[in-house]
ModelCIF file with pLDDT and N, C-alpha, C, O atoms, coordinates in Angstrom:
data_MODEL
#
_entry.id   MODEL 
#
_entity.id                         1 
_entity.type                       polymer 
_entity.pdbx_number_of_molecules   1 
#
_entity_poly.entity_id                      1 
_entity_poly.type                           'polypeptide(L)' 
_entity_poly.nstd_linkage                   no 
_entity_poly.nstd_monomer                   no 
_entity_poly.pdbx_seq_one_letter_code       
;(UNK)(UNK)(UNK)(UNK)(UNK)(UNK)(UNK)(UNK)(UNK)(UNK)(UNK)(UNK)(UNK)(UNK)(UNK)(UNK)
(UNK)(UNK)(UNK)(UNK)(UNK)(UNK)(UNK)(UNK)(UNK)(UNK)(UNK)(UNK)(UNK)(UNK)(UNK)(UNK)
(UNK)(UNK)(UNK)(UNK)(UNK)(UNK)(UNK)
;
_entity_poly.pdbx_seq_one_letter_code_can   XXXXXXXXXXXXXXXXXXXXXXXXXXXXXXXXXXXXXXX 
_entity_poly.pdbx_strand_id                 A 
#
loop_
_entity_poly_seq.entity_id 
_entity_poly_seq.num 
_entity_poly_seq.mon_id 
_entity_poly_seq.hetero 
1 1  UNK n 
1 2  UNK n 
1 3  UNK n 
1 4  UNK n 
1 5  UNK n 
1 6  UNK n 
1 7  UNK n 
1 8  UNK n 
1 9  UNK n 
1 10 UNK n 
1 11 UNK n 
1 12 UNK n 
1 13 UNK n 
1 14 UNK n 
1 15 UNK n 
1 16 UNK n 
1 17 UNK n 
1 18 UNK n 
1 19 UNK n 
1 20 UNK n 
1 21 UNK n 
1 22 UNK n 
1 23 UNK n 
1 24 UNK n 
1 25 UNK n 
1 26 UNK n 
1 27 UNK n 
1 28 UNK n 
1 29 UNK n 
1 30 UNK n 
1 31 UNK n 
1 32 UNK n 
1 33 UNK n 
1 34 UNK n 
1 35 UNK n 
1 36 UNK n 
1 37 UNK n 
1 38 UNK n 
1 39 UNK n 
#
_struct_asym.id          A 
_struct_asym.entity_id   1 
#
loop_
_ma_qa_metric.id 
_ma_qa_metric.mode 
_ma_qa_metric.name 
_ma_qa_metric.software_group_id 
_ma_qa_metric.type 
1 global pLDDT . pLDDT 
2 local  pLDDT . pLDDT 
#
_ma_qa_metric_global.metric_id      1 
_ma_qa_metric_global.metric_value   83.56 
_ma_qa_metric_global.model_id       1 
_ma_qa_metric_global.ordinal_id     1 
#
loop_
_ma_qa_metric_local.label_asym_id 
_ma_qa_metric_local.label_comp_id 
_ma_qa_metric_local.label_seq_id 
_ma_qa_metric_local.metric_id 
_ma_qa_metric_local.metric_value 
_ma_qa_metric_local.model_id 
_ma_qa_metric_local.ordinal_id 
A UNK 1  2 93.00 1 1  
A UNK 2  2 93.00 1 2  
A UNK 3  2 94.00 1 3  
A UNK 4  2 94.00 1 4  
A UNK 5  2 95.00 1 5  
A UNK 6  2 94.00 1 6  
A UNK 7  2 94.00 1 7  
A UNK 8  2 92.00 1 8  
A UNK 9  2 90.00 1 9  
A UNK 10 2 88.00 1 10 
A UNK 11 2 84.00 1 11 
A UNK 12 2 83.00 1 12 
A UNK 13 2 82.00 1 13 
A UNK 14 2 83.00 1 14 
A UNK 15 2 85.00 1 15 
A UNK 16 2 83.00 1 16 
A UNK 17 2 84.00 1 17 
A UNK 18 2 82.00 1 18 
A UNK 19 2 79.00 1 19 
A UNK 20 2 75.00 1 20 
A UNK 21 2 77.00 1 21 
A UNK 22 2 83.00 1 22 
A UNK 23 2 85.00 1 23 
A UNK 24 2 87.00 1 24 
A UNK 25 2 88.00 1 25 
A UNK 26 2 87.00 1 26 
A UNK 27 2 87.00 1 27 
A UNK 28 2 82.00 1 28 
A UNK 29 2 78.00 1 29 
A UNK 30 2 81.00 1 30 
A UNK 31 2 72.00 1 31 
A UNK 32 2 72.00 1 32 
A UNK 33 2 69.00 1 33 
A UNK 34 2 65.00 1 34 
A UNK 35 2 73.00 1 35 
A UNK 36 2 77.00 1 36 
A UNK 37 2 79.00 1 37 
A UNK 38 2 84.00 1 38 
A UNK 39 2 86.00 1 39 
#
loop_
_atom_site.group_PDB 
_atom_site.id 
_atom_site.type_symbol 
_atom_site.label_atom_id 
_atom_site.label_alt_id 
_atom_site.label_comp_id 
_atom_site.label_asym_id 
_atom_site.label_entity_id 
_atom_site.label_seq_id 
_atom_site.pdbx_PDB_ins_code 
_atom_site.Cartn_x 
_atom_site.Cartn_y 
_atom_site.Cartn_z 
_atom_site.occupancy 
_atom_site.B_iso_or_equiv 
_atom_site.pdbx_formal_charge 
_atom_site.auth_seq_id 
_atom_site.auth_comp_id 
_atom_site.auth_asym_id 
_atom_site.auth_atom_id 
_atom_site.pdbx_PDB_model_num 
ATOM 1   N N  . UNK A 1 1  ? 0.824  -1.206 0.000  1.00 93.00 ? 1  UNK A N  1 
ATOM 2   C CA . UNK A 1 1  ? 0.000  0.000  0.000  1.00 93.00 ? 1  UNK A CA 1 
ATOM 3   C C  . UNK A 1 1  ? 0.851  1.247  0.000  1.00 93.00 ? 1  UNK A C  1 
ATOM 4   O O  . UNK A 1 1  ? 1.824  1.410  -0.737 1.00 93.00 ? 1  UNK A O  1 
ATOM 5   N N  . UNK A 1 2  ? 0.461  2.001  0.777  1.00 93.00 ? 2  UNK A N  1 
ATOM 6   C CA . UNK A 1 2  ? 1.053  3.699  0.608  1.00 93.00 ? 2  UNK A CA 1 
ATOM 7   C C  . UNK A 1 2  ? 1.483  4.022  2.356  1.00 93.00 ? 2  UNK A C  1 
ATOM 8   O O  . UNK A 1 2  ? 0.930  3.735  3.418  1.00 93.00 ? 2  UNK A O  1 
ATOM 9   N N  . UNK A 1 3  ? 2.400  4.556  2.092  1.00 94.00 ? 3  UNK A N  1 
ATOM 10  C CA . UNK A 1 3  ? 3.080  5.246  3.173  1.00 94.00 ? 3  UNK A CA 1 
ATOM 11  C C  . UNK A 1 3  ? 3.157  6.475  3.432  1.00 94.00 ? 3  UNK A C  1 
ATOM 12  O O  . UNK A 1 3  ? 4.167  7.067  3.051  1.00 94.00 ? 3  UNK A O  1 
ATOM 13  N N  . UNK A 1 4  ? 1.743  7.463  4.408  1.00 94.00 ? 4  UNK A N  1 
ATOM 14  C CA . UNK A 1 4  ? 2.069  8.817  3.753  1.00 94.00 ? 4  UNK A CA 1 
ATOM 15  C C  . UNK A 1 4  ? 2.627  9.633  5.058  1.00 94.00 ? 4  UNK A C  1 
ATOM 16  O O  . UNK A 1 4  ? 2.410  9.358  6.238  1.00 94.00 ? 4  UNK A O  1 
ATOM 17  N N  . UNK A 1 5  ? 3.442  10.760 4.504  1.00 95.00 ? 5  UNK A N  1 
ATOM 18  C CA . UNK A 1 5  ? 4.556  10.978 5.392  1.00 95.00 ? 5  UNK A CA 1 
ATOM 19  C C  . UNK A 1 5  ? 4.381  12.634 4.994  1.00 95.00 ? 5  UNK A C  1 
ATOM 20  O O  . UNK A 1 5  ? 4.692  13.175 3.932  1.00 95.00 ? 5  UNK A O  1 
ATOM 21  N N  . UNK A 1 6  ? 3.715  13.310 6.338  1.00 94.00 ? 6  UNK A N  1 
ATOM 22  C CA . UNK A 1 6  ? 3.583  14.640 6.594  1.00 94.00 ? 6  UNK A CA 1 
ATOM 23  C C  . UNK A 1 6  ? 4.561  15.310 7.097  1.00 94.00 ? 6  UNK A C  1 
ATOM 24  O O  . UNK A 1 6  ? 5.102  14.815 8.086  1.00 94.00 ? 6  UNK A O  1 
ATOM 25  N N  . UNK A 1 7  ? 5.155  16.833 6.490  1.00 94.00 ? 7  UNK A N  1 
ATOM 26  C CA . UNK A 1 7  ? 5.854  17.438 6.650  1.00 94.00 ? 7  UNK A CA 1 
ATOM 27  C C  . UNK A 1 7  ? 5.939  18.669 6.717  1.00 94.00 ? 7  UNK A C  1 
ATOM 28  O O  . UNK A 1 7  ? 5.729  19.423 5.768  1.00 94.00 ? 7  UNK A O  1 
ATOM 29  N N  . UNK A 1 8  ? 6.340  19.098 8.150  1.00 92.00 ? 8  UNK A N  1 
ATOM 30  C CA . UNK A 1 8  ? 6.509  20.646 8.226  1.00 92.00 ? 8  UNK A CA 1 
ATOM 31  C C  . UNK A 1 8  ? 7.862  21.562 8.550  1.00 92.00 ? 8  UNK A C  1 
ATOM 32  O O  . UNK A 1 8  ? 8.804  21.471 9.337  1.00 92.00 ? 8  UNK A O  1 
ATOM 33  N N  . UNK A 1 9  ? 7.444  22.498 7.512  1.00 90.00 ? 9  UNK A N  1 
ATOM 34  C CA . UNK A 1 9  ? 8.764  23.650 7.799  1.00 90.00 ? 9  UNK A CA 1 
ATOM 35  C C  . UNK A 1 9  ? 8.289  25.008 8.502  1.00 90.00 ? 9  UNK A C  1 
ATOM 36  O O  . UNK A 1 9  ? 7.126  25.391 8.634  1.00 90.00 ? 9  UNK A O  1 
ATOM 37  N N  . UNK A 1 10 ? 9.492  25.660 8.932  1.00 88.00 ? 10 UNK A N  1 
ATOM 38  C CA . UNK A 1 10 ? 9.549  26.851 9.467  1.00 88.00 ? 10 UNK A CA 1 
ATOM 39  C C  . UNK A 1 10 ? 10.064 27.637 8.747  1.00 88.00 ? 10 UNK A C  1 
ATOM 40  O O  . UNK A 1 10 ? 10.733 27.030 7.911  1.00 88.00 ? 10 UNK A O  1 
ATOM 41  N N  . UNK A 1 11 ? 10.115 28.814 8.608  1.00 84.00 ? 11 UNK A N  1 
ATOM 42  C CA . UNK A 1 11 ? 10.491 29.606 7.827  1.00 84.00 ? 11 UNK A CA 1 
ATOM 43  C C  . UNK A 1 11 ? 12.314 30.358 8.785  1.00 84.00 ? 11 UNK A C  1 
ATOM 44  O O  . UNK A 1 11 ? 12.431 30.484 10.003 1.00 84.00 ? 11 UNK A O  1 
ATOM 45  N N  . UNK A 1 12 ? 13.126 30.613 8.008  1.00 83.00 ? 12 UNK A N  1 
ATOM 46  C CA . UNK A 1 12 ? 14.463 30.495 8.770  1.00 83.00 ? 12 UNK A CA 1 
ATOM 47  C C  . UNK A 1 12 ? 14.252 31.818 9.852  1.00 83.00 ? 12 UNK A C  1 
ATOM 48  O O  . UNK A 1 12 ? 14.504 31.703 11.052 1.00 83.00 ? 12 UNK A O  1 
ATOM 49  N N  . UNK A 1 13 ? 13.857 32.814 9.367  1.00 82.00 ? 13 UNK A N  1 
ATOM 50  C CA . UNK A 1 13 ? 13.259 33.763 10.484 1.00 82.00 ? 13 UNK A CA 1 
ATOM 51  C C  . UNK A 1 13 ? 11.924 34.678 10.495 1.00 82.00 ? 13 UNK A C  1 
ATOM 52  O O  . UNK A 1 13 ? 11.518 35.304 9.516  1.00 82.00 ? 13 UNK A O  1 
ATOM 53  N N  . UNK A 1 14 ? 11.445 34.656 11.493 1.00 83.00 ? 14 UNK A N  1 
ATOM 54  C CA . UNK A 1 14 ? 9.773  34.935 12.369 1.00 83.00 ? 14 UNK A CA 1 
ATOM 55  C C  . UNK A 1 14 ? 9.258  36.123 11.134 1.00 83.00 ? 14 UNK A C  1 
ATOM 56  O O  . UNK A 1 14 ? 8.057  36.316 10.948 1.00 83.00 ? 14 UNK A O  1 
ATOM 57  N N  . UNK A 1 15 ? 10.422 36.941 10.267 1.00 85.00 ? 15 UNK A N  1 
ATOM 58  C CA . UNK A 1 15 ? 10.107 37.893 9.494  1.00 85.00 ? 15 UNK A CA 1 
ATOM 59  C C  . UNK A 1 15 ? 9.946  37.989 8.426  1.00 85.00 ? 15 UNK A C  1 
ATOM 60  O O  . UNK A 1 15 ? 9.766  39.034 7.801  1.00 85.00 ? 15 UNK A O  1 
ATOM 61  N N  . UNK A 1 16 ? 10.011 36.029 7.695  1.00 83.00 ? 16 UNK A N  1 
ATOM 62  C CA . UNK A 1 16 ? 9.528  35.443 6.689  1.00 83.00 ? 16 UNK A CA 1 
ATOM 63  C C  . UNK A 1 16 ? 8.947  35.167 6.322  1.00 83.00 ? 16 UNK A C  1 
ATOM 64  O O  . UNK A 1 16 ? 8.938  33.949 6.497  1.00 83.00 ? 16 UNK A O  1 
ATOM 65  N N  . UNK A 1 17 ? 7.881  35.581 5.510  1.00 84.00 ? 17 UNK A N  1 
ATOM 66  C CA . UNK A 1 17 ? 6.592  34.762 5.268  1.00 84.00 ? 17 UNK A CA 1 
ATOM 67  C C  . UNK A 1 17 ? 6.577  34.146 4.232  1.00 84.00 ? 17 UNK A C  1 
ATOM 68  O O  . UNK A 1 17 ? 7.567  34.239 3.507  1.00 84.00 ? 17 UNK A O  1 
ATOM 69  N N  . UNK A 1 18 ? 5.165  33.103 3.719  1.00 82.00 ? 18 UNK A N  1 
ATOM 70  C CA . UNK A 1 18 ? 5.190  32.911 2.353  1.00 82.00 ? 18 UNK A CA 1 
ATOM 71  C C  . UNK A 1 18 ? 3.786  33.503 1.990  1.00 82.00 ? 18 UNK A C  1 
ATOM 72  O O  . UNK A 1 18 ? 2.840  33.154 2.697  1.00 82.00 ? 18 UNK A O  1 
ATOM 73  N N  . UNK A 1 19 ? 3.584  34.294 1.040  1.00 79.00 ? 19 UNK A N  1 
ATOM 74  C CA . UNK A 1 19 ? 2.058  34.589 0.297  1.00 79.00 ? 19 UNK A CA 1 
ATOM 75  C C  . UNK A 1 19 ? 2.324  34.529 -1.029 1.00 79.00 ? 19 UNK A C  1 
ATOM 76  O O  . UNK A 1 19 ? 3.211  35.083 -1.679 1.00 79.00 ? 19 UNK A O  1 
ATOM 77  N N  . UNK A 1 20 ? 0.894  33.316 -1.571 1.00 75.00 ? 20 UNK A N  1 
ATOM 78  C CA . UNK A 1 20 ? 0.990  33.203 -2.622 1.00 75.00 ? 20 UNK A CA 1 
ATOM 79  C C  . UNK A 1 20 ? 1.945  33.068 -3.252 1.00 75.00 ? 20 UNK A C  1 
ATOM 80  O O  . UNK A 1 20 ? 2.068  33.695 -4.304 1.00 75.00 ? 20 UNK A O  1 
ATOM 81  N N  . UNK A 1 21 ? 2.848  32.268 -2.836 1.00 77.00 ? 21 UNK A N  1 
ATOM 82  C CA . UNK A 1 21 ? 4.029  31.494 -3.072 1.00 77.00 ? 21 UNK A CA 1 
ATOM 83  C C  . UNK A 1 21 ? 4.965  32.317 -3.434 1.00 77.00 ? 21 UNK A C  1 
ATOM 84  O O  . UNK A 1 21 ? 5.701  32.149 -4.405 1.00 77.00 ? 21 UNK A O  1 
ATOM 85  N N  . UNK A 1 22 ? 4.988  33.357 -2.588 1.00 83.00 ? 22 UNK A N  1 
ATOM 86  C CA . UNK A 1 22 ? 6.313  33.984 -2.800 1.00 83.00 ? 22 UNK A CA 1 
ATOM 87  C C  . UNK A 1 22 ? 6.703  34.418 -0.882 1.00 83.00 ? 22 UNK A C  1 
ATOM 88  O O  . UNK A 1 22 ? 6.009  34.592 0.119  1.00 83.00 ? 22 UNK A O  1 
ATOM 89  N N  . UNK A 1 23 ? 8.507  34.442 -1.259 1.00 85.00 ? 23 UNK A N  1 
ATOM 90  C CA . UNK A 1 23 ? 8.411  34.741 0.231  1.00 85.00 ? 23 UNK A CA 1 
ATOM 91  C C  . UNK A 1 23 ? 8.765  36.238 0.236  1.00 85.00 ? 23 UNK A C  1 
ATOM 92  O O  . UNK A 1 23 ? 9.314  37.001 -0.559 1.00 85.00 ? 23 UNK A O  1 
ATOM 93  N N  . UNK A 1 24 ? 8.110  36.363 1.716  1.00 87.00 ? 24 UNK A N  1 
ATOM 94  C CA . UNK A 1 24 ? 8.455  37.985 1.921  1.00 87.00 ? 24 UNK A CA 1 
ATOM 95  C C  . UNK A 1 24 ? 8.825  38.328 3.459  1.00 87.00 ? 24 UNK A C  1 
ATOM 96  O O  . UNK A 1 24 ? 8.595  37.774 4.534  1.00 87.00 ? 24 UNK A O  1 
ATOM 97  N N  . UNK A 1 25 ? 9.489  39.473 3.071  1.00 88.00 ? 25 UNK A N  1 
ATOM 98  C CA . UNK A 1 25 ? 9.556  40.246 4.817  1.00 88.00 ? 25 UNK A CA 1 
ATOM 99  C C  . UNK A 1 25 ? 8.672  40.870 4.758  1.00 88.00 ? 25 UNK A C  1 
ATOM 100 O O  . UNK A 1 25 ? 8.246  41.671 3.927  1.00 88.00 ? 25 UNK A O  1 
ATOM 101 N N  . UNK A 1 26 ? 8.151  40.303 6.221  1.00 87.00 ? 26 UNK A N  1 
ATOM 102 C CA . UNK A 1 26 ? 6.736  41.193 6.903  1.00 87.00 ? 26 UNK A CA 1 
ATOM 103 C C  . UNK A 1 26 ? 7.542  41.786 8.065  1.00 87.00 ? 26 UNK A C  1 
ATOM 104 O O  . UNK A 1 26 ? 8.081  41.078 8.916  1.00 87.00 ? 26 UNK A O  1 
ATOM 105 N N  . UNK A 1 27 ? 7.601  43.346 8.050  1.00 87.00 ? 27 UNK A N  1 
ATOM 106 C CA . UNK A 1 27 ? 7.625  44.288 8.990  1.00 87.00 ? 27 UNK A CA 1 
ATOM 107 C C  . UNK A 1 27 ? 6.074  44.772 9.353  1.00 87.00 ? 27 UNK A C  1 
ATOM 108 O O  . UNK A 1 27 ? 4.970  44.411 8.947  1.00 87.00 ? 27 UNK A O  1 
ATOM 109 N N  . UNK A 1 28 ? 6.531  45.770 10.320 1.00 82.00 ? 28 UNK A N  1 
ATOM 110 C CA . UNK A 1 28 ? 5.779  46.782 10.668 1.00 82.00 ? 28 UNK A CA 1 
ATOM 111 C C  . UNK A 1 28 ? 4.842  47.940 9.002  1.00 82.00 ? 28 UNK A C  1 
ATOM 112 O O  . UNK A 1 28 ? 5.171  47.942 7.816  1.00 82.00 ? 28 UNK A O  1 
ATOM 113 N N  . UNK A 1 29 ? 4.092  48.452 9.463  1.00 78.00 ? 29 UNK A N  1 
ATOM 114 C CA . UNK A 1 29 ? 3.744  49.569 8.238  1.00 78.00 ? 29 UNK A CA 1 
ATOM 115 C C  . UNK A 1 29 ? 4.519  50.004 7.795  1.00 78.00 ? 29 UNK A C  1 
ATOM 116 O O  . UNK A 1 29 ? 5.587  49.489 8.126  1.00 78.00 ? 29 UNK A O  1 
ATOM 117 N N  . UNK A 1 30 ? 4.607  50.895 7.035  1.00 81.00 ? 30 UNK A N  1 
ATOM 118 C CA . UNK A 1 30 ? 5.859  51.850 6.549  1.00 81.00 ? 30 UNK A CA 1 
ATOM 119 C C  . UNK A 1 30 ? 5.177  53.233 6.162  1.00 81.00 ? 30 UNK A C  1 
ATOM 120 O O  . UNK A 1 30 ? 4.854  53.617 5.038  1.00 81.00 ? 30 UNK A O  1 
ATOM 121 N N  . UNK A 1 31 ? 5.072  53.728 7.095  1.00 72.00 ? 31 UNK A N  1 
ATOM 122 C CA . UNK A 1 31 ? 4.004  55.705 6.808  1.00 72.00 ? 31 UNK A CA 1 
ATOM 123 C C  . UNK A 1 31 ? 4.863  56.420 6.300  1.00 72.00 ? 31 UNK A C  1 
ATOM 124 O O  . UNK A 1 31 ? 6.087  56.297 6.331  1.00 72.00 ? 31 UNK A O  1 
ATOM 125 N N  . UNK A 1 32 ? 4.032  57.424 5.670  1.00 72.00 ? 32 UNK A N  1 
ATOM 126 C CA . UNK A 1 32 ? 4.962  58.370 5.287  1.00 72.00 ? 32 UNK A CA 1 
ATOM 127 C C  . UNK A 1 32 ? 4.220  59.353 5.166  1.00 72.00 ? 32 UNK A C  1 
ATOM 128 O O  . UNK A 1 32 ? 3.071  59.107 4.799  1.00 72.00 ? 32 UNK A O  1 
ATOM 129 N N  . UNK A 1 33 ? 4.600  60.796 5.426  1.00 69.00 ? 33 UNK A N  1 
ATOM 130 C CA . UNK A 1 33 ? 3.662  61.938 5.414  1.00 69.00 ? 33 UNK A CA 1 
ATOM 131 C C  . UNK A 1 33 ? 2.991  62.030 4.220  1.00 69.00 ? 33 UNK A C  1 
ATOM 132 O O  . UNK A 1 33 ? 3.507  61.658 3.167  1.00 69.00 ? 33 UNK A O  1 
ATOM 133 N N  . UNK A 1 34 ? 1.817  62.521 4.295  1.00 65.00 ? 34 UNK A N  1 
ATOM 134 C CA . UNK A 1 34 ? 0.572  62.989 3.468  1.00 65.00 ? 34 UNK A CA 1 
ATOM 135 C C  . UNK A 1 34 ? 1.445  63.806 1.993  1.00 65.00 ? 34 UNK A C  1 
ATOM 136 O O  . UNK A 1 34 ? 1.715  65.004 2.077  1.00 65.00 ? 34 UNK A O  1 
ATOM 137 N N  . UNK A 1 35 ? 1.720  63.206 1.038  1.00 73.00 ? 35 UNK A N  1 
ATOM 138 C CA . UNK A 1 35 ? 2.416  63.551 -0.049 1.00 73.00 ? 35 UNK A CA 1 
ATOM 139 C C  . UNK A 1 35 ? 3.753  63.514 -0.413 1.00 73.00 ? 35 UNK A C  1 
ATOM 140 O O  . UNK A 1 35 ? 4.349  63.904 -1.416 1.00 73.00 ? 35 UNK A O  1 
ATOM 141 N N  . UNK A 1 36 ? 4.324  62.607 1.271  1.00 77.00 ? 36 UNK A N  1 
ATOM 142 C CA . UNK A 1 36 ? 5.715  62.607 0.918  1.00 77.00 ? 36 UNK A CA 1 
ATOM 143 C C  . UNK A 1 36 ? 6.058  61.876 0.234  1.00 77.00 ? 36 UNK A C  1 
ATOM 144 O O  . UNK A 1 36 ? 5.526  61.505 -0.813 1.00 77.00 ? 36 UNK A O  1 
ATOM 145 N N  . UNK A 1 37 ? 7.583  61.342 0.998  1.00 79.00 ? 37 UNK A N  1 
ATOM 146 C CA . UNK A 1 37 ? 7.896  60.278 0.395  1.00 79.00 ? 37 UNK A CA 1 
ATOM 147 C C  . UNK A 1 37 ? 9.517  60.030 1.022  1.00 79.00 ? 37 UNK A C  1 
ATOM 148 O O  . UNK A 1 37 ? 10.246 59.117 0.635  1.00 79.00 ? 37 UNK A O  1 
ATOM 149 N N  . UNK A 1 38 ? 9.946  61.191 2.211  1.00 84.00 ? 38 UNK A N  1 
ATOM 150 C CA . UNK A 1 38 ? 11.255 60.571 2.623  1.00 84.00 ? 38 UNK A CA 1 
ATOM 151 C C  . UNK A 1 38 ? 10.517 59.992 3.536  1.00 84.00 ? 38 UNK A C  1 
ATOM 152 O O  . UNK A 1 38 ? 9.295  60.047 3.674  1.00 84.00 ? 38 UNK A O  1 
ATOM 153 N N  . UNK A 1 39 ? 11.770 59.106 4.522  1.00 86.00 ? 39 UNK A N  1 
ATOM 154 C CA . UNK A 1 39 ? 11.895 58.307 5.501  1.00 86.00 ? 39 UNK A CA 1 
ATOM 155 C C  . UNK A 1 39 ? 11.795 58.924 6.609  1.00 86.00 ? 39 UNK A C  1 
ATOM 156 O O  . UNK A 1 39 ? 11.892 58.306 7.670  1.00 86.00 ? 39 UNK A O  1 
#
């Protein structure tokens, strides 16, 4: 018969995600004043 064999990963750090199969850094928001655009 079949042998089925479940498997889980972690992502290497807490600030990794995956969406929609891509990975990303998830921070905080990133604001910026009403028409700006520096940091």
């Amino acid at each position: 018969g079949e042998t089925v064999v479940a498997l889980g990963l972690q992502t290497v750090d807490k600030l990794i995600v995956e969406e929609g199969g891509l990975l990303k850094i998830k921070i905080g928001i990133i604001y910026f004043d009403l028409d700006k655009s520096y940091i």
